[in-house]
C-alpha atoms as a PDB file:
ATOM      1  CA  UNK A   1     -64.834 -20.003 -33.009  1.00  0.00           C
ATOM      2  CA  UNK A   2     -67.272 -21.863 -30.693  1.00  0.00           C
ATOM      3  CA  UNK A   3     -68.712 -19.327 -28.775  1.00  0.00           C
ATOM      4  CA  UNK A   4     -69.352 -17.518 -32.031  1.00  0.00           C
ATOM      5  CA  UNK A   5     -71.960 -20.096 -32.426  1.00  0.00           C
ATOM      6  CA  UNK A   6     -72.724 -20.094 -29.013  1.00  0.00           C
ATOM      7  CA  UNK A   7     -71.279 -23.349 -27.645  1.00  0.00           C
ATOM      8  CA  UNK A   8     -70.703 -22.597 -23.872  1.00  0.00           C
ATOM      9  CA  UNK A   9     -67.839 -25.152 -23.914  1.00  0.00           C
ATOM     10  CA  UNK A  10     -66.172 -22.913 -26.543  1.00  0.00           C
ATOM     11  CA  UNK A  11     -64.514 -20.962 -23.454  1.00  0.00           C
ATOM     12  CA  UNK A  12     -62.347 -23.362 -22.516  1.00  0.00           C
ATOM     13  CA  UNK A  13     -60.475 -22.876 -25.687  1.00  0.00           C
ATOM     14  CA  UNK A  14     -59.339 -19.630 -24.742  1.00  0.00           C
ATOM     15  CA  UNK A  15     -56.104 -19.100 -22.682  1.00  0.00           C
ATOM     16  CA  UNK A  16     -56.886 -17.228 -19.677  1.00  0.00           C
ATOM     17  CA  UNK A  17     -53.027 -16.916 -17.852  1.00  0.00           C
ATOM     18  CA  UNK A  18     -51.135 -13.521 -18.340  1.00  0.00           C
ATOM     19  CA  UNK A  19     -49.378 -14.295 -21.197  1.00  0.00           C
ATOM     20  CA  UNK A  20     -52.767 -15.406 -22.906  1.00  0.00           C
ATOM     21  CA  UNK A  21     -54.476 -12.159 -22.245  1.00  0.00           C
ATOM     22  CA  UNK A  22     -51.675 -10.246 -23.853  1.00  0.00           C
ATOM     23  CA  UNK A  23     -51.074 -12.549 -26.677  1.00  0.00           C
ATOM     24  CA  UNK A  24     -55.076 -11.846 -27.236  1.00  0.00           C
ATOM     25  CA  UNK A  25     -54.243  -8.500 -27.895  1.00  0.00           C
ATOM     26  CA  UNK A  26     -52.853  -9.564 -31.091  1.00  0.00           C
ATOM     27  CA  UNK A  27     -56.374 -10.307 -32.364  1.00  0.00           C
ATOM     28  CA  UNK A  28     -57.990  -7.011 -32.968  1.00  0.00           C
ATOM     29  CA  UNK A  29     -54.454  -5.891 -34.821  1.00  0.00           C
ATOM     30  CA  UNK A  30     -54.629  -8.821 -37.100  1.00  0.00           C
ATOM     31  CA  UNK A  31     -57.581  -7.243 -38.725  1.00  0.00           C
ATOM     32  CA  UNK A  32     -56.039  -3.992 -38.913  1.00  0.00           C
ATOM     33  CA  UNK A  33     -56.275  -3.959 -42.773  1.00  0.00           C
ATOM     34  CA  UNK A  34     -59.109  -5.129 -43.294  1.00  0.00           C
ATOM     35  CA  UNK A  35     -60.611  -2.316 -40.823  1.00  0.00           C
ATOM     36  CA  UNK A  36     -58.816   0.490 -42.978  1.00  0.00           C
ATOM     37  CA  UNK A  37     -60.435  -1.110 -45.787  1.00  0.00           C
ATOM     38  CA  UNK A  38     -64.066  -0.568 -44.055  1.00  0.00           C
ATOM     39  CA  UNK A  39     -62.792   2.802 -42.898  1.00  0.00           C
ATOM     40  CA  UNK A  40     -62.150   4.275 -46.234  1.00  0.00           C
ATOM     41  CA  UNK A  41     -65.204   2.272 -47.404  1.00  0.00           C
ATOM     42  CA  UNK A  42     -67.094   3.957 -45.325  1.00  0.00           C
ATOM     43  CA  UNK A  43     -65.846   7.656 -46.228  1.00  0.00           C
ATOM     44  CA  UNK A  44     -65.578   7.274 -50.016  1.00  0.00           C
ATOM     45  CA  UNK A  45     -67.287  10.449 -50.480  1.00  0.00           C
ATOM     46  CA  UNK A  46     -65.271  12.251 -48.164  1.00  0.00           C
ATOM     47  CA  UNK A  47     -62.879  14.224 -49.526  1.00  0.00           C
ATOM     48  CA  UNK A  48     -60.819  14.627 -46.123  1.00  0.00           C
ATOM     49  CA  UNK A  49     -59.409  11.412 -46.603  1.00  0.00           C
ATOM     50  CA  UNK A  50     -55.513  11.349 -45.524  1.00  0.00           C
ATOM     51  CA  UNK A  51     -53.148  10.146 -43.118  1.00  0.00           C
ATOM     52  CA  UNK A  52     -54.456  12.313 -40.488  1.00  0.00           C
ATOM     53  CA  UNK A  53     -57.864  11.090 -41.545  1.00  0.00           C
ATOM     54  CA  UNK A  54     -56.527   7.221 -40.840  1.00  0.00           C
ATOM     55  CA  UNK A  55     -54.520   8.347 -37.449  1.00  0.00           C
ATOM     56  CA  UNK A  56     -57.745  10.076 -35.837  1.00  0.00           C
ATOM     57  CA  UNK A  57     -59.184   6.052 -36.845  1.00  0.00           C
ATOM     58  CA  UNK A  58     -56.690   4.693 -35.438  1.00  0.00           C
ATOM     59  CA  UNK A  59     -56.283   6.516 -32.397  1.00  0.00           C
ATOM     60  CA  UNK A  60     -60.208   5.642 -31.968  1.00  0.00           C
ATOM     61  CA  UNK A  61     -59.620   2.335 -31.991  1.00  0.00           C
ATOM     62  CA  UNK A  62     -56.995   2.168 -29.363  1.00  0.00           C
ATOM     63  CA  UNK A  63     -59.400   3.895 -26.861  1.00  0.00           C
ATOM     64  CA  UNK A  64     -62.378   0.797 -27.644  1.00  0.00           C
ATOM     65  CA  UNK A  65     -59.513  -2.051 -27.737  1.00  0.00           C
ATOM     66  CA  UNK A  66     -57.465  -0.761 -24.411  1.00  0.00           C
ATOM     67  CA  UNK A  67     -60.783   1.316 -22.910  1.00  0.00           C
ATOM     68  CA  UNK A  68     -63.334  -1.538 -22.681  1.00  0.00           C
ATOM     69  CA  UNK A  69     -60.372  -3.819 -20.580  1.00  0.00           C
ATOM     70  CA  UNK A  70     -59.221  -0.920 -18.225  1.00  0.00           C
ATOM     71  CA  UNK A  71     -62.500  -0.287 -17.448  1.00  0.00           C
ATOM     72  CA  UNK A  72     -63.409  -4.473 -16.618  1.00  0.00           C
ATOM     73  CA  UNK A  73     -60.712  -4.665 -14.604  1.00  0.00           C
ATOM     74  CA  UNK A  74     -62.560  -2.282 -11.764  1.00  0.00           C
ATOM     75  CA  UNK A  75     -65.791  -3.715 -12.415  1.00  0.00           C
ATOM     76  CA  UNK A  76     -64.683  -7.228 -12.163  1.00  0.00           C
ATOM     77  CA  UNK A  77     -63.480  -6.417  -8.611  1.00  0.00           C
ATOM     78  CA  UNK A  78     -66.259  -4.648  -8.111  1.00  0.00           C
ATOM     79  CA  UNK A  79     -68.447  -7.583  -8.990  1.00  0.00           C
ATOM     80  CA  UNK A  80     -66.275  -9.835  -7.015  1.00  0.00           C
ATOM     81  CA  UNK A  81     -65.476 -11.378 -10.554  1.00  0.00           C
ATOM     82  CA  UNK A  82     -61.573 -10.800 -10.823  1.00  0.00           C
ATOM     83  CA  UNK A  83     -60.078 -14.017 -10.880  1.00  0.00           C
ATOM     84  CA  UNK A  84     -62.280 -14.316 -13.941  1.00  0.00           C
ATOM     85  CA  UNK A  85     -60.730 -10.939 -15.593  1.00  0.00           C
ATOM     86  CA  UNK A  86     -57.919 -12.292 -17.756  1.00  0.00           C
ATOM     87  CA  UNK A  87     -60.526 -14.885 -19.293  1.00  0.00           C
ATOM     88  CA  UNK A  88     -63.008 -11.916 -20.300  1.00  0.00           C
ATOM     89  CA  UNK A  89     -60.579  -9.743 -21.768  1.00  0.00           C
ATOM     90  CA  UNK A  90     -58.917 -12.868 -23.539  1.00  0.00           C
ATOM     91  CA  UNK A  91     -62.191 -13.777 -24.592  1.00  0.00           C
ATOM     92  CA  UNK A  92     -63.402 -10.338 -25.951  1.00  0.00           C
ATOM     93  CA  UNK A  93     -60.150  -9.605 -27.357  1.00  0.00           C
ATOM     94  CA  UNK A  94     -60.611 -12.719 -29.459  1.00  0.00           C
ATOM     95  CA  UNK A  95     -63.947 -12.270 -30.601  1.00  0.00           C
ATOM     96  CA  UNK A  96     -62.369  -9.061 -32.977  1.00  0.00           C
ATOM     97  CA  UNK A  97     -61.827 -11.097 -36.048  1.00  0.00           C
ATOM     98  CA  UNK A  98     -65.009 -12.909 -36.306  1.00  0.00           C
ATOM     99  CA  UNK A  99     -66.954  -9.320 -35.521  1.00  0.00           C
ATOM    100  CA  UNK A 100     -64.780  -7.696 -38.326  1.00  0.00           C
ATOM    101  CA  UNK A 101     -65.287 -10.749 -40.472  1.00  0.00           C
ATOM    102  CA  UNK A 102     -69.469 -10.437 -39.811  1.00  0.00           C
ATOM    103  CA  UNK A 103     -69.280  -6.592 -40.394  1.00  0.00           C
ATOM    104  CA  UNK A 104     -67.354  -6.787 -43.382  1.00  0.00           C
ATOM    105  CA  UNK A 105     -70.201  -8.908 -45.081  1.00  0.00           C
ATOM    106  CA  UNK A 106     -72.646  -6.197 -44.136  1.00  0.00           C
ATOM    107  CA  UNK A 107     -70.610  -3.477 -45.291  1.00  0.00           C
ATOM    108  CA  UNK A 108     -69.836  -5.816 -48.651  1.00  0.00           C
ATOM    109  CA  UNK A 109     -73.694  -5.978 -49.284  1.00  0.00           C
ATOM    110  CA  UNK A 110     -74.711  -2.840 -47.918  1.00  0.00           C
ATOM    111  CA  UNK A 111     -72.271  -0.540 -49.875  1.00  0.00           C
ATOM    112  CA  UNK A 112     -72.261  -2.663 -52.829  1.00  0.00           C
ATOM    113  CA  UNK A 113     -75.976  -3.487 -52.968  1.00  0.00           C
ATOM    114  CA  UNK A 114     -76.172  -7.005 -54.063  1.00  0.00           C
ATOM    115  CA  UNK A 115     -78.930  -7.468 -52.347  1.00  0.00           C
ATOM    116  CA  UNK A 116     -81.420  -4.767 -53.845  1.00  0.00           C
ATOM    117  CA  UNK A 117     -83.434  -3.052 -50.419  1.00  0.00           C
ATOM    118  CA  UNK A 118     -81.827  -5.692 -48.033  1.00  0.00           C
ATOM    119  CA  UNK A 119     -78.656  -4.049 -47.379  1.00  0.00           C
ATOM    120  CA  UNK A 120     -79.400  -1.743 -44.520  1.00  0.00           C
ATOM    121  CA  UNK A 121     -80.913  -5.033 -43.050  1.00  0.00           C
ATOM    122  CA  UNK A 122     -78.290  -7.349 -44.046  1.00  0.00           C
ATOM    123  CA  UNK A 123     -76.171  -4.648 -41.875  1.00  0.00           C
ATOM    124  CA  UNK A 124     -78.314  -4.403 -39.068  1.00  0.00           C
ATOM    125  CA  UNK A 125     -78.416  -7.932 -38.718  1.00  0.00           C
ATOM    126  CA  UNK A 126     -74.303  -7.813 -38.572  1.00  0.00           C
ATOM    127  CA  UNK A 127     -74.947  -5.219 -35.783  1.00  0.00           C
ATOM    128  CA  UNK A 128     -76.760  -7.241 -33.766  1.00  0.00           C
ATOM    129  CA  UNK A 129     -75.135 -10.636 -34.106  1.00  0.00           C
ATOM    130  CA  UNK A 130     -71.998  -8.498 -33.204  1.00  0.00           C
ATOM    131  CA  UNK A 131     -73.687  -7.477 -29.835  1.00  0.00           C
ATOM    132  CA  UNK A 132     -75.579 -11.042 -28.665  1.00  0.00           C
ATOM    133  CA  UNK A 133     -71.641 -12.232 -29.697  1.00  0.00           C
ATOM    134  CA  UNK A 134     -70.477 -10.128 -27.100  1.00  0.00           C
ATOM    135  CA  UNK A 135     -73.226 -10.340 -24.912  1.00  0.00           C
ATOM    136  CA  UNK A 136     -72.732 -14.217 -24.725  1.00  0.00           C
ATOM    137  CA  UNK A 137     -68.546 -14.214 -24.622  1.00  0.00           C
ATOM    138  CA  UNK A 138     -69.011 -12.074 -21.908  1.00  0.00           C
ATOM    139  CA  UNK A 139     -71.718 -13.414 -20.038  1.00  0.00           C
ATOM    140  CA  UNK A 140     -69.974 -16.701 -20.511  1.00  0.00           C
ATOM    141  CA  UNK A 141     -66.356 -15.365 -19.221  1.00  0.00           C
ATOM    142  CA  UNK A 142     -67.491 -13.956 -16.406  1.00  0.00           C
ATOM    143  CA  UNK A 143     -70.022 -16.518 -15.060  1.00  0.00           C
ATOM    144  CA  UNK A 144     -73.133 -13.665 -14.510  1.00  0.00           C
ATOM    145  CA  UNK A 145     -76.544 -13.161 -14.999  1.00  0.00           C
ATOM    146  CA  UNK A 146     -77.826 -12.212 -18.557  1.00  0.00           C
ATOM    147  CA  UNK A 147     -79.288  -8.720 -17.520  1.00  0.00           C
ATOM    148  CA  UNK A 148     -75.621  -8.028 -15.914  1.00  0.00           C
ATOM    149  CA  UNK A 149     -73.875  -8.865 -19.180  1.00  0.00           C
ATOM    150  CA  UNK A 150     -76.417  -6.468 -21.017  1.00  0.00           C
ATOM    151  CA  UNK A 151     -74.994  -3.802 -18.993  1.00  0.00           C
ATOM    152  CA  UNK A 152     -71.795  -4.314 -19.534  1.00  0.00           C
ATOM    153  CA  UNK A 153     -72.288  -4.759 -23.516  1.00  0.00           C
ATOM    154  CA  UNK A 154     -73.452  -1.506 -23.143  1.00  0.00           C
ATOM    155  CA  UNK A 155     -70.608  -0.104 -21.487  1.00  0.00           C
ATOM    156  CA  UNK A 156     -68.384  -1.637 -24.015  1.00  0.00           C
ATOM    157  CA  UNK A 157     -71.121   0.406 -27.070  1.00  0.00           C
ATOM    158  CA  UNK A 158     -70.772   4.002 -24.931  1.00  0.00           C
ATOM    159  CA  UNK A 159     -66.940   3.588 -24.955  1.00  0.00           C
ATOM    160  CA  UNK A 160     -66.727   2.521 -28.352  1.00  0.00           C
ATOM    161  CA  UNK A 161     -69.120   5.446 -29.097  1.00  0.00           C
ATOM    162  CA  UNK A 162     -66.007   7.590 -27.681  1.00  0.00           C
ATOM    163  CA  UNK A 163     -63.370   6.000 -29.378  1.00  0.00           C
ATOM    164  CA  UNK A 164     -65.507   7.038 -32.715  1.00  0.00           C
ATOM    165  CA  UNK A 165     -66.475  10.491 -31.016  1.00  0.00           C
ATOM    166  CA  UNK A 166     -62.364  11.026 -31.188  1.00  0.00           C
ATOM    167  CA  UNK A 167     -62.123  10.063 -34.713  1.00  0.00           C
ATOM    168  CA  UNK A 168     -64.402  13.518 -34.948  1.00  0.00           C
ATOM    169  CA  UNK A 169     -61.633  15.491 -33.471  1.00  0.00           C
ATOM    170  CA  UNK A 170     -59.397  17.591 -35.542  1.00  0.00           C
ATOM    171  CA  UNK A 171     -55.997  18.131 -33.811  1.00  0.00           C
ATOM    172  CA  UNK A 172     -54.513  20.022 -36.387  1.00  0.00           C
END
C-alpha cells in the first residue's frame, strides 16, 4: 500500500524469499471476480458473451501475469539485477489489487457516466496512475535508473497487449 503512494520505504514491506514471490502470485487471482466483472462490463453489447468468451479472458491474463515475470527473470541477469528478481516480481505481483481497484473506479465512472464528459478522463487518469504505479514499484525493486524502468513498463504494456491480442483468438 505504500508504494502506491509512492513511499520508497514501502518496499521493505514486501517479502522477497521464494516462498514470498509465489505466495505473491495469489494477488492478481484475488481480484479474479472483480476482473470478470470489468470484462463483461466492458462487452455488454457484445452478444458473443459465453464461457468461451471468459476462457479466451482468462487465458489472456495468464500470459500478462506469468509473461511479464518469465521475461524479468532474463533481463534481470542481463542487467546484472538478479538477486533483486524475486523482490520485483513480488512487488509487481502485489501491485494487482490496487491497479484493479484504480481501474475499476474508471470503468465505474466511465461506463456509468456520473461524471457527465469526465469519464473518458476520469479513465485515462486510472491508466496512467496504473503505469507511474508500475513504473515506480519497479524502478524501486530493482534499484535502476528512471529511463530503464520506462523501458521495462513498456515491455510489461507490449506483453499485456498480447495477452489481450489472444483474447481476439477464436479456437473453436
Amino acid at each position: 500500500m505504500r508504494l502506491a503512494i509512492f513511499d520508497i520505504k514501502g518496499i521493505t514491506r514486501i517479502d522477497n524469499t521464494r516462498r514470498g514471490v509465489w505466495i505473491s502470485f495469489l494477488a492478481p487471482l484475488l481480484v479474479i471476480p472483480l476482473m470478470l466483472w470489468l470484462t463483461g462490463l466492458q462487452a455488454s453489447g457484445n452478444s458473443n458473451i459465453n464461457s468461451v468468451f471468459f476462457l479466451r479472458q482468462a487465458l489472456g491474463n495468464i500470459v500478462v501475469v506469468f509473461g511479464f515475470p518469465l521475461a524479468m527473470y532474463y533481463i534481470t541477469n542481463f542487467l546484472e539485477r538478479g538477486a533483486r528478481y524475486y523482490l520485483m516480481v513480488a512487488t509487481v505481483n502485489w501491485t494487482a489489487p490496487i491497479q484493479t481497484l484504480v481501474m475499476t473506479v474508471g470503468y465505474v465512472f466511465y461506463f456509468w457516466n456520473l461524471l457527465p464528459g469526465l469519464g473518458e478522463v476520469i479513465l485515462m487518469a486510472a491508466s496512467a496512475y496504473n503505469m507511474l504505479y508500475l513504473w515506480f514499484s519497479i524502478r524501486v525493486s530493482l534499484d535502476i535508473s528512471r529511463g530503464l524502468a520506462v523501458l521495462l513498463v513498456c515491455l510489461m504494456a507490449m506483453i499485456q497487449m498480447m495477452g489481450l491480442l489472444l483474447t481476439q483468438v477464436k479456437f473453436f
